[in-house]
ModelCIF file with pLDDT and N, C-alpha, C, O atoms, coordinates in Angstrom:
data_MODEL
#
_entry.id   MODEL 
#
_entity.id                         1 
_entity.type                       polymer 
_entity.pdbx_number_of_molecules   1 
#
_entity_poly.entity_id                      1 
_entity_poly.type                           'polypeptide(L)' 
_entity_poly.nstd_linkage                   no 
_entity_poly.nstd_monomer                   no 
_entity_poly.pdbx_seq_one_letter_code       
;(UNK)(UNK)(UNK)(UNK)(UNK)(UNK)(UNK)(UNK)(UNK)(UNK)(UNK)(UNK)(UNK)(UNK)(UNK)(UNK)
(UNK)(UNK)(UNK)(UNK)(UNK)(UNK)(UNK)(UNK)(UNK)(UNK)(UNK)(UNK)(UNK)(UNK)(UNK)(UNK)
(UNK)(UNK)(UNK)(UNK)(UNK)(UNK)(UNK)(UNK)(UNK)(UNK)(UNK)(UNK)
;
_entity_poly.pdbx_seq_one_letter_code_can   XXXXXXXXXXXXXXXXXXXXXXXXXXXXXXXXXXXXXXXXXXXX 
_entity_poly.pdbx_strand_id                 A 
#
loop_
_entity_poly_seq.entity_id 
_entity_poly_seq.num 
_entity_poly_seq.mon_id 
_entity_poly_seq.hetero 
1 1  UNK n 
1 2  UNK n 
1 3  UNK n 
1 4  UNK n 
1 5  UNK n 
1 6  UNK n 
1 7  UNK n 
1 8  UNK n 
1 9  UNK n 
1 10 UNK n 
1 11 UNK n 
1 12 UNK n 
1 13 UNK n 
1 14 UNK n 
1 15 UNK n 
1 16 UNK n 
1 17 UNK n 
1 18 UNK n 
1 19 UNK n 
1 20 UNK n 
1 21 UNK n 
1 22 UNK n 
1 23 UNK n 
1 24 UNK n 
1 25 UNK n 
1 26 UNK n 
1 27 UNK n 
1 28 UNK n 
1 29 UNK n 
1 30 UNK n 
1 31 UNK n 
1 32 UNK n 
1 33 UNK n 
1 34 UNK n 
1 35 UNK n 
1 36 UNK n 
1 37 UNK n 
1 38 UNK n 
1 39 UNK n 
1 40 UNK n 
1 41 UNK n 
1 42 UNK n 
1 43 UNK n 
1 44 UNK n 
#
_struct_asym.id          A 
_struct_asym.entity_id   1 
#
loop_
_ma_qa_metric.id 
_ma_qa_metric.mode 
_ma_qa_metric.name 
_ma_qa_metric.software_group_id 
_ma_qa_metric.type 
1 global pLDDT . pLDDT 
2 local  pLDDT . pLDDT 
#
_ma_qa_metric_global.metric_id      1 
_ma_qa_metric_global.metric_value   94.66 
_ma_qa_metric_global.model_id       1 
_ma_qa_metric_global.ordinal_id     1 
#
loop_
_ma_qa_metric_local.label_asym_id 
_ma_qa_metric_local.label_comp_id 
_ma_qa_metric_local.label_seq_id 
_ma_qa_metric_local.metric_id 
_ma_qa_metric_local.metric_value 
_ma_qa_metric_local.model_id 
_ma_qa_metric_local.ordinal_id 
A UNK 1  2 92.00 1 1  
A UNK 2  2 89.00 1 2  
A UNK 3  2 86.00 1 3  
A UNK 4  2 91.00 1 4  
A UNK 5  2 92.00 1 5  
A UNK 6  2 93.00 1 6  
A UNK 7  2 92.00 1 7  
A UNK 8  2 93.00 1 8  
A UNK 9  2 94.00 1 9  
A UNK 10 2 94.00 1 10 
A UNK 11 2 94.00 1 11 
A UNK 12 2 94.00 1 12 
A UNK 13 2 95.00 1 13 
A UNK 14 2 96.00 1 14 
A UNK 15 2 96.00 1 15 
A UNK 16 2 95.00 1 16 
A UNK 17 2 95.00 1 17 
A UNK 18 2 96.00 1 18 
A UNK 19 2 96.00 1 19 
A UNK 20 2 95.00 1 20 
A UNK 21 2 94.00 1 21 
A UNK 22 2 96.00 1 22 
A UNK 23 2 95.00 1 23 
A UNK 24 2 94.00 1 24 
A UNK 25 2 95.00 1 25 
A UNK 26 2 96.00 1 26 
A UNK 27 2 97.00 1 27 
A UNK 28 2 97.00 1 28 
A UNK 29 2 97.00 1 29 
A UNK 30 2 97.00 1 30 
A UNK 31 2 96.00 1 31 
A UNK 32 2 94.00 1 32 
A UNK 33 2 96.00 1 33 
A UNK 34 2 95.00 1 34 
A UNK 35 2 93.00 1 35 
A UNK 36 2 94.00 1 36 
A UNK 37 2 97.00 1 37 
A UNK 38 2 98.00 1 38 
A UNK 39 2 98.00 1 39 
A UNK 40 2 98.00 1 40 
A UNK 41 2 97.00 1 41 
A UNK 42 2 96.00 1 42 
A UNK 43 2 95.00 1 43 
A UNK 44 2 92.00 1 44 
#
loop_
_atom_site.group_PDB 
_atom_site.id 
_atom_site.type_symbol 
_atom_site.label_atom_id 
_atom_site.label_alt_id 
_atom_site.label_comp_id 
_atom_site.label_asym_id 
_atom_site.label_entity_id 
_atom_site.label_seq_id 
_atom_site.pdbx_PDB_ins_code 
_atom_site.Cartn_x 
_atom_site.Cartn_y 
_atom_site.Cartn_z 
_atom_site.occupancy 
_atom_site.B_iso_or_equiv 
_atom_site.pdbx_formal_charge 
_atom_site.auth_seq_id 
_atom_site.auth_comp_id 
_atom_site.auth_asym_id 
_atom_site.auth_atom_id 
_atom_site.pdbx_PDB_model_num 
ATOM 1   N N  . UNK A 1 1  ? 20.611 117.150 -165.827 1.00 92.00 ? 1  UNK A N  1 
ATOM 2   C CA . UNK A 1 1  ? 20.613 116.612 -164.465 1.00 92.00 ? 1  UNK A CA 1 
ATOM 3   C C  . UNK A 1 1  ? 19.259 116.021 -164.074 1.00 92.00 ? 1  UNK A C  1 
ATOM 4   O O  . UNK A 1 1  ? 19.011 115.369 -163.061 1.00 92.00 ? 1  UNK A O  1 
ATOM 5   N N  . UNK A 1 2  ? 18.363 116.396 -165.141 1.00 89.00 ? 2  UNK A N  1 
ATOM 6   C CA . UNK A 1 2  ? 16.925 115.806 -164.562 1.00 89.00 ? 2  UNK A CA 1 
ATOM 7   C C  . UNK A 1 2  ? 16.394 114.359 -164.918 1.00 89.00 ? 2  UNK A C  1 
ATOM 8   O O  . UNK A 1 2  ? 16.131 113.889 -166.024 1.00 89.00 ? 2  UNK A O  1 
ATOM 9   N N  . UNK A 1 3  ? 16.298 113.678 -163.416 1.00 86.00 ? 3  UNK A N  1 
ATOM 10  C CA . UNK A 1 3  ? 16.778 111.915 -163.910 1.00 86.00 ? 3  UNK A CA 1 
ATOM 11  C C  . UNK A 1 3  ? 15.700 110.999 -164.900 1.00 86.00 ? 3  UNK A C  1 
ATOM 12  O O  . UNK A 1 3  ? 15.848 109.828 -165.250 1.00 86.00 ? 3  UNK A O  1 
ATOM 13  N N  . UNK A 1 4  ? 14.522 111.971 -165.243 1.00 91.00 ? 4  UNK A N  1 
ATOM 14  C CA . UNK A 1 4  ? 13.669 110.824 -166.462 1.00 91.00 ? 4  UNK A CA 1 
ATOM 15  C C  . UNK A 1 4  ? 13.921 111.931 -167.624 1.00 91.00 ? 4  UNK A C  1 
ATOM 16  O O  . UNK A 1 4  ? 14.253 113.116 -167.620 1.00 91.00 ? 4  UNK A O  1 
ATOM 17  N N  . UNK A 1 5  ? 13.501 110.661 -168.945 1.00 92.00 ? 5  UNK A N  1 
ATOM 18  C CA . UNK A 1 5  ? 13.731 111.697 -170.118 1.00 92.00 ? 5  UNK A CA 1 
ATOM 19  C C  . UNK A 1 5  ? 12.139 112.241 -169.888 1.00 92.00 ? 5  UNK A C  1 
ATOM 20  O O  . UNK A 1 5  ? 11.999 113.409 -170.253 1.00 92.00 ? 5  UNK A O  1 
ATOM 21  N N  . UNK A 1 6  ? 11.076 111.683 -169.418 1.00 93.00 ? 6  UNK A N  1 
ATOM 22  C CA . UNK A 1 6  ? 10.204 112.461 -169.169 1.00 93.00 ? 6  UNK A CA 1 
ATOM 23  C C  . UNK A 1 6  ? 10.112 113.957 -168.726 1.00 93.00 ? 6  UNK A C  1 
ATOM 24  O O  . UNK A 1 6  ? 9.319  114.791 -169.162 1.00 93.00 ? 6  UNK A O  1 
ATOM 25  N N  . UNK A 1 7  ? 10.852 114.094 -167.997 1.00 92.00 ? 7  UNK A N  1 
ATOM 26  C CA . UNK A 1 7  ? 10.949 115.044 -167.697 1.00 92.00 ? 7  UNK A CA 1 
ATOM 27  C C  . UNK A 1 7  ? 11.869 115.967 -167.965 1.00 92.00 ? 7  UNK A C  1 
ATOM 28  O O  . UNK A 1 7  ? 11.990 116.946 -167.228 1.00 92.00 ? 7  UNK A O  1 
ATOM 29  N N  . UNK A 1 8  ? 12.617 115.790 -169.018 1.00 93.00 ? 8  UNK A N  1 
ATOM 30  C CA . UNK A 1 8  ? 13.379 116.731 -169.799 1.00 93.00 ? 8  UNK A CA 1 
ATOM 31  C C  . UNK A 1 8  ? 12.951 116.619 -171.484 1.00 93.00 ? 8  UNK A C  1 
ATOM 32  O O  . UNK A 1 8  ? 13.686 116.997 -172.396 1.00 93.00 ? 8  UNK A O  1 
ATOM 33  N N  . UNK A 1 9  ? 11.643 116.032 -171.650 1.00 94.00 ? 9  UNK A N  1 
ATOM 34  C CA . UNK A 1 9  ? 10.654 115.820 -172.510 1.00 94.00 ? 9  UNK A CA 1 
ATOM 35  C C  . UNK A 1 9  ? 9.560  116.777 -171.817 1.00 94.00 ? 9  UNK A C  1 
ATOM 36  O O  . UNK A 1 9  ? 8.599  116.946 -172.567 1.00 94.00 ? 9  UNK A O  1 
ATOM 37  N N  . UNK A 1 10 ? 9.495  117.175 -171.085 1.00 94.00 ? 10 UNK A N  1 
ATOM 38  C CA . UNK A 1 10 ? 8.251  118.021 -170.535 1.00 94.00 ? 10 UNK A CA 1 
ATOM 39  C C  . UNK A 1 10 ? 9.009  119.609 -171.000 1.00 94.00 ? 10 UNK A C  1 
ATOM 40  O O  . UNK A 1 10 ? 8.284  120.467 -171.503 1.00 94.00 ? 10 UNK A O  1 
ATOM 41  N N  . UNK A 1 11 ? 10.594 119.902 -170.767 1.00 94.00 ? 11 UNK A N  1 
ATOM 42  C CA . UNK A 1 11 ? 10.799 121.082 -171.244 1.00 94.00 ? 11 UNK A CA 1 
ATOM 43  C C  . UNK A 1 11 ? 11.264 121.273 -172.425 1.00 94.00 ? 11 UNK A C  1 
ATOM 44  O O  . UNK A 1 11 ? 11.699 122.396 -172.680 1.00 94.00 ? 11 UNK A O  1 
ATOM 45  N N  . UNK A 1 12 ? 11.286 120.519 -173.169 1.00 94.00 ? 12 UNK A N  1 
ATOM 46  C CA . UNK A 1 12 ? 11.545 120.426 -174.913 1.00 94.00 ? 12 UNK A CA 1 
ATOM 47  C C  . UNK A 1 12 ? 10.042 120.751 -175.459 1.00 94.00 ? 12 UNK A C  1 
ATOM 48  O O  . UNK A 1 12 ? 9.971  121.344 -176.535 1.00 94.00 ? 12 UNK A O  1 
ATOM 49  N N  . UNK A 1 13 ? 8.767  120.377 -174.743 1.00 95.00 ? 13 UNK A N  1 
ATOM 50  C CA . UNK A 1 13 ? 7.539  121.054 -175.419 1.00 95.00 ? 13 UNK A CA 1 
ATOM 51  C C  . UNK A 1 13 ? 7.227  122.002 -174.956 1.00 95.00 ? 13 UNK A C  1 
ATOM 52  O O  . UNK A 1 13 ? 6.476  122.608 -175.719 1.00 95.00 ? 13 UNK A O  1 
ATOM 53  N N  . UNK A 1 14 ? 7.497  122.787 -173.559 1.00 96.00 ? 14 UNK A N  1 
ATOM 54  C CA . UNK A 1 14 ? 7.949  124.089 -172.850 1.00 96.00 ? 14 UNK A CA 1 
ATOM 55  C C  . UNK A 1 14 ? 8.284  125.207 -173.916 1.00 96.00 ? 14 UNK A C  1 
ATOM 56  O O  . UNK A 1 14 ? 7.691  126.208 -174.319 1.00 96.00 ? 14 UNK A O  1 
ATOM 57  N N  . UNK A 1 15 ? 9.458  124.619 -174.189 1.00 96.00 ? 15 UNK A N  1 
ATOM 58  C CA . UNK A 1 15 ? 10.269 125.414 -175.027 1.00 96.00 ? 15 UNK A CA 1 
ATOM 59  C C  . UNK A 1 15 ? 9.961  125.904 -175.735 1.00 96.00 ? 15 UNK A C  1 
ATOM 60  O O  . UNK A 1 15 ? 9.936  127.117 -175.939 1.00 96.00 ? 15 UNK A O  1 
ATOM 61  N N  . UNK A 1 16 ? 9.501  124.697 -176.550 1.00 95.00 ? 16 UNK A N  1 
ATOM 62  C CA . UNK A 1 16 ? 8.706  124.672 -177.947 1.00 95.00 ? 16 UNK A CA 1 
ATOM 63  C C  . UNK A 1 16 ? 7.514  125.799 -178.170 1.00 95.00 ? 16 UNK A C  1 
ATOM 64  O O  . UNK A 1 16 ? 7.351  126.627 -179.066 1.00 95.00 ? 16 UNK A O  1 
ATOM 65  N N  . UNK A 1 17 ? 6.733  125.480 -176.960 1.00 95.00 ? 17 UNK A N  1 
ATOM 66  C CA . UNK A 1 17 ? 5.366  126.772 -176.742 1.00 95.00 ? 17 UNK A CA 1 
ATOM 67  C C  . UNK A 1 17 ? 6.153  128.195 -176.587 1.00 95.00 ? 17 UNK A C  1 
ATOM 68  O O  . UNK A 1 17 ? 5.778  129.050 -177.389 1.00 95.00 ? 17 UNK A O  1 
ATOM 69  N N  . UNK A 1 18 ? 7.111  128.554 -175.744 1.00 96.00 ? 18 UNK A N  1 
ATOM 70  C CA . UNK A 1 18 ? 7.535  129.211 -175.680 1.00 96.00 ? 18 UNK A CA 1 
ATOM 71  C C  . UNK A 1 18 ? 7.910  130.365 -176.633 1.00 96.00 ? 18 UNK A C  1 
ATOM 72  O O  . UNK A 1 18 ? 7.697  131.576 -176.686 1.00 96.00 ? 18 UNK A O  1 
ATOM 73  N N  . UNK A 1 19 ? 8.783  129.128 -177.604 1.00 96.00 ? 19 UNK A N  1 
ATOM 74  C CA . UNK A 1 19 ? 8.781  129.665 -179.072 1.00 96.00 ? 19 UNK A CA 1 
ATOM 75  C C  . UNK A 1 19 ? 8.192  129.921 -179.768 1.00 96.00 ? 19 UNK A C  1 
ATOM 76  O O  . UNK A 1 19 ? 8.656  130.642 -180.652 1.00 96.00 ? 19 UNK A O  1 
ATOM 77  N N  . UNK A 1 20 ? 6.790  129.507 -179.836 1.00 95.00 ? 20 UNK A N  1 
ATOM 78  C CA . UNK A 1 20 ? 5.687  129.730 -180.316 1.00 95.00 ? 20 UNK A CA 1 
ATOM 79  C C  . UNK A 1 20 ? 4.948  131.485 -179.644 1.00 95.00 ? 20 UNK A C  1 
ATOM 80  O O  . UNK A 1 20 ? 4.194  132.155 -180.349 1.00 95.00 ? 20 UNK A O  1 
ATOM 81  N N  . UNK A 1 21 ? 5.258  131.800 -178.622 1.00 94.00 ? 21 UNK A N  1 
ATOM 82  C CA . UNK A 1 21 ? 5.050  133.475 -178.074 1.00 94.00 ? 21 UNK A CA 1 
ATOM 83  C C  . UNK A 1 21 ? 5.430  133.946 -176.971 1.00 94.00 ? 21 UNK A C  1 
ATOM 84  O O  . UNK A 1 21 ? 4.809  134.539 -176.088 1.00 94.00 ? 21 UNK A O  1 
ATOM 85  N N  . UNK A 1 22 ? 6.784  133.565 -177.098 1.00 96.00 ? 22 UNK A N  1 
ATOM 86  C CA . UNK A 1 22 ? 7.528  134.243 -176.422 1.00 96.00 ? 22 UNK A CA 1 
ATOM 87  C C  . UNK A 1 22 ? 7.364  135.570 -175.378 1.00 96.00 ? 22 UNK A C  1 
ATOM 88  O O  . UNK A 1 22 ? 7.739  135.586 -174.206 1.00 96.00 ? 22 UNK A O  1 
ATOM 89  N N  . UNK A 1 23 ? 6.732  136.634 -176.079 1.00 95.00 ? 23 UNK A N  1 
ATOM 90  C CA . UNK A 1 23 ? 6.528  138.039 -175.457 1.00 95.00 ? 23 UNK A CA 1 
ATOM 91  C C  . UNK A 1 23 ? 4.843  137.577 -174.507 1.00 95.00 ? 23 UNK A C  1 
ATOM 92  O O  . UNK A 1 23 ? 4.366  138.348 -173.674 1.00 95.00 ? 23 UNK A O  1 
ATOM 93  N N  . UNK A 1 24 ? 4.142  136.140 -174.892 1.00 94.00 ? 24 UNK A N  1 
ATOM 94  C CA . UNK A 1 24 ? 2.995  135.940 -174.670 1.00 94.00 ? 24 UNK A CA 1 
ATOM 95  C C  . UNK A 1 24 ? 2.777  135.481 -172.938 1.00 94.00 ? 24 UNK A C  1 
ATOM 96  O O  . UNK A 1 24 ? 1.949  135.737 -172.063 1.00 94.00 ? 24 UNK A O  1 
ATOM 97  N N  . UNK A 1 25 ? 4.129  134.602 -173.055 1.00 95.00 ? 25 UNK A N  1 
ATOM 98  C CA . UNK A 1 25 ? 4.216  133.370 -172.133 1.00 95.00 ? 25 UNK A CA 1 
ATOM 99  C C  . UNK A 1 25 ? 4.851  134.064 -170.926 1.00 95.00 ? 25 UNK A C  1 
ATOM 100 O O  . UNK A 1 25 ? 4.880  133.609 -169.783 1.00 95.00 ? 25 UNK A O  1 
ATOM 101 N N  . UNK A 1 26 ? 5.388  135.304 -171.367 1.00 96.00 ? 26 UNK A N  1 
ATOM 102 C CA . UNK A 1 26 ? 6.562  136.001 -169.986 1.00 96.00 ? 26 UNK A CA 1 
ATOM 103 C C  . UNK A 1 26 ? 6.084  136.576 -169.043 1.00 96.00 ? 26 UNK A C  1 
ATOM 104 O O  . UNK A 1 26 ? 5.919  137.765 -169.315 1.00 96.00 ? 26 UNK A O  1 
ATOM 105 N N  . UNK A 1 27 ? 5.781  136.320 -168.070 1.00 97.00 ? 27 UNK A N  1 
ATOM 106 C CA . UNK A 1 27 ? 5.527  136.896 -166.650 1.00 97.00 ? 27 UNK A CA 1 
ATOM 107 C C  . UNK A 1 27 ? 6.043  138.166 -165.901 1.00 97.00 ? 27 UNK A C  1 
ATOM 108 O O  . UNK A 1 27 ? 5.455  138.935 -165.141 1.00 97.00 ? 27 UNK A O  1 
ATOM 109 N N  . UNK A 1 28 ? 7.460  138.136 -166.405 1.00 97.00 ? 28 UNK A N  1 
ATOM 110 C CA . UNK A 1 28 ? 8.403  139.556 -165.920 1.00 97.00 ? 28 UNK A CA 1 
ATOM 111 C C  . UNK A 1 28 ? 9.535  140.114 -166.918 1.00 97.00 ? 28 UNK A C  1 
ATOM 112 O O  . UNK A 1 28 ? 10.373 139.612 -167.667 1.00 97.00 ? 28 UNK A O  1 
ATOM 113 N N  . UNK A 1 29 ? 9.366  140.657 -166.762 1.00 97.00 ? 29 UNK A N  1 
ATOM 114 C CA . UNK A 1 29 ? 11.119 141.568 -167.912 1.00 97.00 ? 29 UNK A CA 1 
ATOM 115 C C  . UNK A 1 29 ? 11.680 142.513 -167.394 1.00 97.00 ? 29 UNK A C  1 
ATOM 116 O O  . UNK A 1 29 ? 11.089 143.352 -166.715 1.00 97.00 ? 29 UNK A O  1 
ATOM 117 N N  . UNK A 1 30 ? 12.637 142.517 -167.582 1.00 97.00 ? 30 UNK A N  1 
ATOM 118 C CA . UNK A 1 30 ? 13.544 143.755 -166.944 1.00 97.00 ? 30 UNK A CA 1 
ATOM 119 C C  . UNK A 1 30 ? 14.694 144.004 -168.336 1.00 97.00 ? 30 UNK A C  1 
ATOM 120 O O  . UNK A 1 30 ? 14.579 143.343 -169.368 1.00 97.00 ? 30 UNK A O  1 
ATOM 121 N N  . UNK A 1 31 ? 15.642 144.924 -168.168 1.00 96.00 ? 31 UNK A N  1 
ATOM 122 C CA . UNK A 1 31 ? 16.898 146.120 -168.748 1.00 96.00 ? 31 UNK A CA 1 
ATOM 123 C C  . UNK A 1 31 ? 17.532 145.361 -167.835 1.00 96.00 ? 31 UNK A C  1 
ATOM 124 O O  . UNK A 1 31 ? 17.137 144.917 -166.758 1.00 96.00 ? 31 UNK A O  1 
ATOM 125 N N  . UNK A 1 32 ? 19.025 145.224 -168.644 1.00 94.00 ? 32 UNK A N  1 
ATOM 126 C CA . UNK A 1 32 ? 20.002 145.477 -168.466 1.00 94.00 ? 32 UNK A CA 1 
ATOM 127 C C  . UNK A 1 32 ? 20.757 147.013 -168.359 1.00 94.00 ? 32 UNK A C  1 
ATOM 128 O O  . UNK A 1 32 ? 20.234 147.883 -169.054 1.00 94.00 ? 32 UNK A O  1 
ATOM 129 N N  . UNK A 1 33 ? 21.917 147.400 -167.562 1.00 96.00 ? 33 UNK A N  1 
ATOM 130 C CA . UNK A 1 33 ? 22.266 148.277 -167.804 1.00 96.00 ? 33 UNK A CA 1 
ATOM 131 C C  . UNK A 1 33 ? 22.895 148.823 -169.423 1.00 96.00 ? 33 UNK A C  1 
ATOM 132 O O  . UNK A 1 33 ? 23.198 150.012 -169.518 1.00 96.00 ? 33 UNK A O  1 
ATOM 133 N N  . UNK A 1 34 ? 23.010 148.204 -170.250 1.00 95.00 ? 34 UNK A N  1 
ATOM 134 C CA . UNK A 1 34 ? 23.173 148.259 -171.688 1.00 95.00 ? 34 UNK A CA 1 
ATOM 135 C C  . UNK A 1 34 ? 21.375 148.358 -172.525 1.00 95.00 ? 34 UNK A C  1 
ATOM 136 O O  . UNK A 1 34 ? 21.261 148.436 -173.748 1.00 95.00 ? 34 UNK A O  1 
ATOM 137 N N  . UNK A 1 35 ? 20.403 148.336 -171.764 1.00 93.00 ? 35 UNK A N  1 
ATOM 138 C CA . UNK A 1 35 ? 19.087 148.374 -172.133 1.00 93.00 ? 35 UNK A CA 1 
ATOM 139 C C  . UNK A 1 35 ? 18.904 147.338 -173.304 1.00 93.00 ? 35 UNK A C  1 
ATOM 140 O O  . UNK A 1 35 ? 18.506 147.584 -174.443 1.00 93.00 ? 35 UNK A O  1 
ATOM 141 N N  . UNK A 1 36 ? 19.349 145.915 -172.682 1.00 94.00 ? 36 UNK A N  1 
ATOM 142 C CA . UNK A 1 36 ? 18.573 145.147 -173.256 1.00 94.00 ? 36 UNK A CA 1 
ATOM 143 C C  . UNK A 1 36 ? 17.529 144.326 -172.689 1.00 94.00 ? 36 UNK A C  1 
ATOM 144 O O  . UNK A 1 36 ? 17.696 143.768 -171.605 1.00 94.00 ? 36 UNK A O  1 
ATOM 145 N N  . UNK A 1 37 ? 16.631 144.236 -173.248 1.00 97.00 ? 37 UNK A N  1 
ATOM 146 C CA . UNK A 1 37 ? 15.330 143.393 -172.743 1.00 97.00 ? 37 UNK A CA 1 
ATOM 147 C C  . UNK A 1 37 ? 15.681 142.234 -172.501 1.00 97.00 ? 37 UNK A C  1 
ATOM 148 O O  . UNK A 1 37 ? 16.369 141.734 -173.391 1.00 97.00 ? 37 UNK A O  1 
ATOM 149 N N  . UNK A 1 38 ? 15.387 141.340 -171.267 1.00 98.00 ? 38 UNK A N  1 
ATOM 150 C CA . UNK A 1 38 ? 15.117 140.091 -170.961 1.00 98.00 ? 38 UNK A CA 1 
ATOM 151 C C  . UNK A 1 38 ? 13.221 139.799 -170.280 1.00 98.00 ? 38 UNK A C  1 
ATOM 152 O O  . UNK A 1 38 ? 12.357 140.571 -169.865 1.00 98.00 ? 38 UNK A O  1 
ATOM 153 N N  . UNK A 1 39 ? 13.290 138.277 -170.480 1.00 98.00 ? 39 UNK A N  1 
ATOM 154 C CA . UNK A 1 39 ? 12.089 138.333 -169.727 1.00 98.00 ? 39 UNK A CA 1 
ATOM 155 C C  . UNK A 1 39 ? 12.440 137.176 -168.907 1.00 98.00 ? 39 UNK A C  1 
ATOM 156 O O  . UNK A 1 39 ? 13.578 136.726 -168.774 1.00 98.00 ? 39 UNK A O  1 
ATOM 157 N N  . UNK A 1 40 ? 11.018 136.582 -168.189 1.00 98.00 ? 40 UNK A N  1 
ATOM 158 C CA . UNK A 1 40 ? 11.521 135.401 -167.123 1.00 98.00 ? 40 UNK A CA 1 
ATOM 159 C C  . UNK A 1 40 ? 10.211 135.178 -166.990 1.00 98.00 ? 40 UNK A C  1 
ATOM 160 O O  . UNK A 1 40 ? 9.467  136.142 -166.810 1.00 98.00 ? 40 UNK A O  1 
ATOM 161 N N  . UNK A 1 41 ? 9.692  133.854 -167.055 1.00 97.00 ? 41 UNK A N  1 
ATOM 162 C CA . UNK A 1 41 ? 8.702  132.823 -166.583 1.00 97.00 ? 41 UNK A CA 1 
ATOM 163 C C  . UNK A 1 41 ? 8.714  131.836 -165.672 1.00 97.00 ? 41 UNK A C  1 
ATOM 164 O O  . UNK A 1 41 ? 9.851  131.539 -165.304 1.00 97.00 ? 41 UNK A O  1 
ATOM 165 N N  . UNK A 1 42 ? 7.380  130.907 -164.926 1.00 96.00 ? 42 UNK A N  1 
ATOM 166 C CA . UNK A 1 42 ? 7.900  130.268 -164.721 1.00 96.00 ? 42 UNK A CA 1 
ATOM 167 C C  . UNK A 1 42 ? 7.250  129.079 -165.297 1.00 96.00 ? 42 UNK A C  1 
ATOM 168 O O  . UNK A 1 42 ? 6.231  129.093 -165.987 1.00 96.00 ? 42 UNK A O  1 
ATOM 169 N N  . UNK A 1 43 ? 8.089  127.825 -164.872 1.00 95.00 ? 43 UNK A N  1 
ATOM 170 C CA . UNK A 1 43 ? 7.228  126.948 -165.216 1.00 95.00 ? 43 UNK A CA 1 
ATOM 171 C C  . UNK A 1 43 ? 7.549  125.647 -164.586 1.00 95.00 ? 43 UNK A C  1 
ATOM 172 O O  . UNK A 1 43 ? 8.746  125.362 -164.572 1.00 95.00 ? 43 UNK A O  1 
ATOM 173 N N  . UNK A 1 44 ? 6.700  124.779 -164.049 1.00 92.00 ? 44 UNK A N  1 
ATOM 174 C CA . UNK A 1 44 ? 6.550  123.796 -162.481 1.00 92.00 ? 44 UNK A CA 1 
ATOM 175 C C  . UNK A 1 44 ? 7.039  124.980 -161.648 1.00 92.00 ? 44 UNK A C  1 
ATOM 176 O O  . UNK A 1 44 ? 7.143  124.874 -160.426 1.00 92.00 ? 44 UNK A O  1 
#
């Protein structure tokens, strides 16, 4: 939905870092009631 490829080129190298450290880049995490880990960042 985001109207330049620029800017859905800005979260393909996001990503990319992301993937690169994951546990590095995360700001918050929480459990599920099944105790699985999520995390959550942000970014813009």
């Amino acid at each position: 939905t985001l109207r330049s490829n620029r800017d859905r080129q800005k979260f393909n190298d996001f990503f990319s870092r992301l993937a690169g450290d994951p546990e590095g880049l995360a700001q918050d995490s929480f459990d599920d009631s099944e105790g699985n880990l999520y995390y959550a960042t942000h970014y813009e």
